[in-house]
Structure formats: structure tokens, C-alpha cells
Protein backbone atom coordinates (compact mmCIF):
# COMPACT_ATOMS: atom_id res chain seq x y z
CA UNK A 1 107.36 85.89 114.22
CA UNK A 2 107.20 82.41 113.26
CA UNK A 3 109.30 81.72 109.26
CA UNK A 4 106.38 79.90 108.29
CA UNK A 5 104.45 82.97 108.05
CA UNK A 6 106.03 84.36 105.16
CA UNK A 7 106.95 81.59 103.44
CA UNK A 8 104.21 81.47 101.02
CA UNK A 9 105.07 84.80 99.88
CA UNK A 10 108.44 83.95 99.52
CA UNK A 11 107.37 80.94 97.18
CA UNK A 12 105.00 83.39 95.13
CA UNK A 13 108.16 85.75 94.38
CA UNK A 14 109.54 82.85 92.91
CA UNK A 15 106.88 82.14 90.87
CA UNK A 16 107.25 85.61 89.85
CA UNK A 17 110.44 85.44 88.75
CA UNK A 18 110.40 81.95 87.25
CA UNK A 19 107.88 82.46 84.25
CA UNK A 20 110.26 85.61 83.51
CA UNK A 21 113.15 84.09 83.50
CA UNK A 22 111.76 81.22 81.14
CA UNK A 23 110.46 83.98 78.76
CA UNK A 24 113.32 85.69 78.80
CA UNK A 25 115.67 82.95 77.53
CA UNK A 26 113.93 80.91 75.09
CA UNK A 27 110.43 83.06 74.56
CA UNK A 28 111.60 86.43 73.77
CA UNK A 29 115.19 85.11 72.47
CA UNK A 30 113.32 82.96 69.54
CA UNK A 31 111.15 85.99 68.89
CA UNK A 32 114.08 88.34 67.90
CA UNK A 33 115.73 85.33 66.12
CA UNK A 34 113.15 84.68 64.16
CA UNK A 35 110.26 87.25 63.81
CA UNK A 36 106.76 86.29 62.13
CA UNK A 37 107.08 89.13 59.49
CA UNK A 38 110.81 90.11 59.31
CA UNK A 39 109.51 93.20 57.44
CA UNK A 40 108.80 94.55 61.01
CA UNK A 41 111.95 93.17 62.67
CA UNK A 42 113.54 96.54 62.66
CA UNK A 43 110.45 97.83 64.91
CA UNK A 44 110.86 94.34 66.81
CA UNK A 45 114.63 94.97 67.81
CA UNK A 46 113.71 97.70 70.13
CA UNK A 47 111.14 96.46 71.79
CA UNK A 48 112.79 93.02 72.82
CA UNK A 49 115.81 95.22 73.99
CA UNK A 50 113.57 97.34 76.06
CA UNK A 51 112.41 94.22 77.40
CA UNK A 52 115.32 92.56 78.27
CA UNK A 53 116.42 95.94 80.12
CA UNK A 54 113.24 95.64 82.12
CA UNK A 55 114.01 92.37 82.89
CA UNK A 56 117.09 94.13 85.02
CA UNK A 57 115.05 95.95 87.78
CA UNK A 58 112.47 93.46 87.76
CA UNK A 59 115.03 91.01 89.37
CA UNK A 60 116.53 93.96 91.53
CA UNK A 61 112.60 94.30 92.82
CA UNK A 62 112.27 91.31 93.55
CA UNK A 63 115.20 90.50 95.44
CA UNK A 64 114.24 93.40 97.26
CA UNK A 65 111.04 91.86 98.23
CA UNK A 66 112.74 89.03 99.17
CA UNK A 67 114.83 90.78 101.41
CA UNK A 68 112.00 92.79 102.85
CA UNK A 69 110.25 89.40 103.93
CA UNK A 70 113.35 88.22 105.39
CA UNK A 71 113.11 91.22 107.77
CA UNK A 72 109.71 90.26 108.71
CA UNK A 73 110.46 86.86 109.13
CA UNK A 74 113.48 88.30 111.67
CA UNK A 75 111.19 90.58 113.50
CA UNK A 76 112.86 94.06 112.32
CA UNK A 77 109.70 94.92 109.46
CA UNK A 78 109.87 98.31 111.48
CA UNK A 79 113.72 99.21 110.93
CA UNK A 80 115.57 101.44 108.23
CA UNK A 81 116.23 98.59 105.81
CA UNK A 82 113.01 97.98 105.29
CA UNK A 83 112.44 101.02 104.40
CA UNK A 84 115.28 100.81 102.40
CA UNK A 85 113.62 98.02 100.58
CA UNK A 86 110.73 99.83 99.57
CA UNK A 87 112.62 102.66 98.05
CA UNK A 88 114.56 100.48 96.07
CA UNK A 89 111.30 98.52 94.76
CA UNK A 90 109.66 102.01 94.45
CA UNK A 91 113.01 103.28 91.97
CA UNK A 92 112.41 99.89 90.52
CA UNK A 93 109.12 99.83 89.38
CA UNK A 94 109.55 103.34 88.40
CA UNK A 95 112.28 102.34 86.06
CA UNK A 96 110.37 99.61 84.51
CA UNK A 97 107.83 102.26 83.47
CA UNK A 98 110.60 104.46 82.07
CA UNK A 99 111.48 101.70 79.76
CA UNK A 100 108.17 100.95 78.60
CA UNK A 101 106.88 104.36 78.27
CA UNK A 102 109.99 104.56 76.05
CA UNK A 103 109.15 101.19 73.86
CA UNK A 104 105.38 102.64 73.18
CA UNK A 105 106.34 104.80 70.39
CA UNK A 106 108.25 101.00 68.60
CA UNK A 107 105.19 99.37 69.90
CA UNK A 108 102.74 102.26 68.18
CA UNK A 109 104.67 101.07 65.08
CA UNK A 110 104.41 97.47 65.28
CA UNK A 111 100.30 98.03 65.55
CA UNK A 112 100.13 100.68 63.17
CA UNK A 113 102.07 98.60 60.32
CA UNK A 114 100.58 95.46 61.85
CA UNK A 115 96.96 96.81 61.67
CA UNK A 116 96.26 95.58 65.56
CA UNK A 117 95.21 98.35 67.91
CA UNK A 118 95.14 96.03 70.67
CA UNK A 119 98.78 95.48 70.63
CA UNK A 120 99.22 99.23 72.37
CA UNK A 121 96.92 98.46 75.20
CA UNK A 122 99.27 95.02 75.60
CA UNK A 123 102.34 97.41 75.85
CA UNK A 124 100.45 99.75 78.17
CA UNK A 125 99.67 97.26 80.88
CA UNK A 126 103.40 97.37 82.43
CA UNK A 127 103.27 100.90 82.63
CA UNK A 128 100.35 100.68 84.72
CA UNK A 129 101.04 97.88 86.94
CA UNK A 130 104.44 99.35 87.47
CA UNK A 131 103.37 102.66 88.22
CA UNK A 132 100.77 100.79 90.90
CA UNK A 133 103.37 99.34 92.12
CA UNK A 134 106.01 102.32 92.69
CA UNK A 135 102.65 103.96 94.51
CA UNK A 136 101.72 100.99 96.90
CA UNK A 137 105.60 100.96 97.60
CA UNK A 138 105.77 105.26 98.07
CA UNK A 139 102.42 104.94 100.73
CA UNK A 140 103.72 101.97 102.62
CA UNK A 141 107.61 103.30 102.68
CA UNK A 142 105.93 106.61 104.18
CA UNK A 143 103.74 104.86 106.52
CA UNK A 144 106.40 102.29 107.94
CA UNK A 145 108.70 105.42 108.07
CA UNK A 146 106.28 107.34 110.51
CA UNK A 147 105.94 104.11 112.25
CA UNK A 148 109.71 104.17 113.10
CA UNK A 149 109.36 108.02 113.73
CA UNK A 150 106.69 107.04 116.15
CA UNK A 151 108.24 104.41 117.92
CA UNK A 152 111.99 106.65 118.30
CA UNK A 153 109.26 109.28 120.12
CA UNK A 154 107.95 106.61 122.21
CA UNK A 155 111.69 105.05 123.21
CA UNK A 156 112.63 108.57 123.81
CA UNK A 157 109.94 109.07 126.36
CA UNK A 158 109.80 106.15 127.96
């Protein structure tokens, strides 16, 4: 397979990871340094630390993915590391919803005192996408492993 092919993909985790990183070190940094109502800064703490801990598989994922479309780009998409791969982006993504599920009760807080409902659908939409995620990851590791199971058959046979 020709690199080009998944080189646009590779330039999209990038982008991924970019905006994240940028957030990470002078977004969510100024936010914890300097809240807009320090009367809910003790509710804030957790939820930027939870963050920041999400931040930690989110990289891992994506280096995975990475990875992943490096073994594409080398012709072995149908080998055990790839399959690898997905597991580790499935754990990944399933960790990431850990975390948040375990910010929602600071983030219930930070509405509830704040008077903004809104604010726990915001805190929701991780969980979602990361549970989305850790499913698209669990179907295609199962299908790429019967793939391999298929093609051992096959090599056997032949």
C-alpha cells in the first residue's frame, strides 16, 4: 500500500491532539488559576484534575492510532499488533469514560450552585463519544481478529 494513503489520517490525529495539548497548558491551566467565581473553585479543582488525567489515555489512544496506521501503511493491518492497537484504544477510551463518569457528580455541583443545567450535558458528551469509541474499537478488534483466524485456516490448507 502506497504511504500516501494514510497520510491524511495521520495529519487529522495530529490535529486531534494539537487543540488538546493547547487547552491543556494554557486553557485549562488559567482556569484553575484563576476561576470566574472562586466560591466554586473547590468544585472546580476536581474537575480540571479529572481532566488533566484524561488527558493521559487520550495521548496513549492516539499514539495507538498512530501506530495502527503505520501498520497499514506497512501492509500488516491484518497481524496481531493491530489488534493489539485496538485493544489498547478500546482500554483507552474506556478509561476516559471512567474519569468522566467520575467528574459528573463535581460537575452536577458546579450546575447546581451555578444555576446552568446545560453544563451536565457538556460533561456528558465525553462519556458518550468515548464509550462510541471503545465500541467501534471492540467490533473492529473482533472483526480484524476473525480475519486473521480466517486467513491462519486458509494458510493451513493451502
Amino acid at each position: 500500500m502506497k504511504k500516501g494513503t494514510t497520510f491524511f489520517l495521520k495529519i487529522a490525529v495530529v490535529l486531534i491532539g494539537t487543540p488538546v495539548l493547547a487547552l491543556g497548558l494554557w486553557g485549562i491551566y488559567d482556569l484553575a488559576k484563576n476561576p470566574a467565581n472562586p466560591d466554586y473553585a473547590h468544585i472546580l479543582y476536581p474537575i480540571v484534575i479529572g481532566i488533566y488525567l484524561s488527558a493521559i489515555p487520550f495521548y496513549m489512544a492516539l499514539y495507538q492510532t498512530f501506530r495502527l496506521l503505520g501498520y497499514i501503511d506497512r501492509n500488516e493491518a491484518f497481524s496481531v499488533m493491530s489488534v493489539k492497537a485496538l485493544s489498547h484504544i478500546k482500554k483507552d477510551a474506556i478509561i476516559i469514560s471512567i474519569l468522566y463518569v467520575l467528574m459528573m457528580p463535581f460537575i452536577f455541583l458546579l450546575a447546581q450552585s451555578d444555576d446552568a443545567p446545560g453544563l451536565i450535558l457538556f460533561g456528558m458528551i465525553p462519556i458518550f463519544a468515548s464509550i462510541v469509541i471503545a465500541v467501534f474499537a471492540a467490533v473492529l478488534q473482533r472483526l480484524l481478529q476473525q480475519a486473521i483466524d480466517i486467513k491462519s485456516e486458509n494458510d493451513l490448507t493451502v
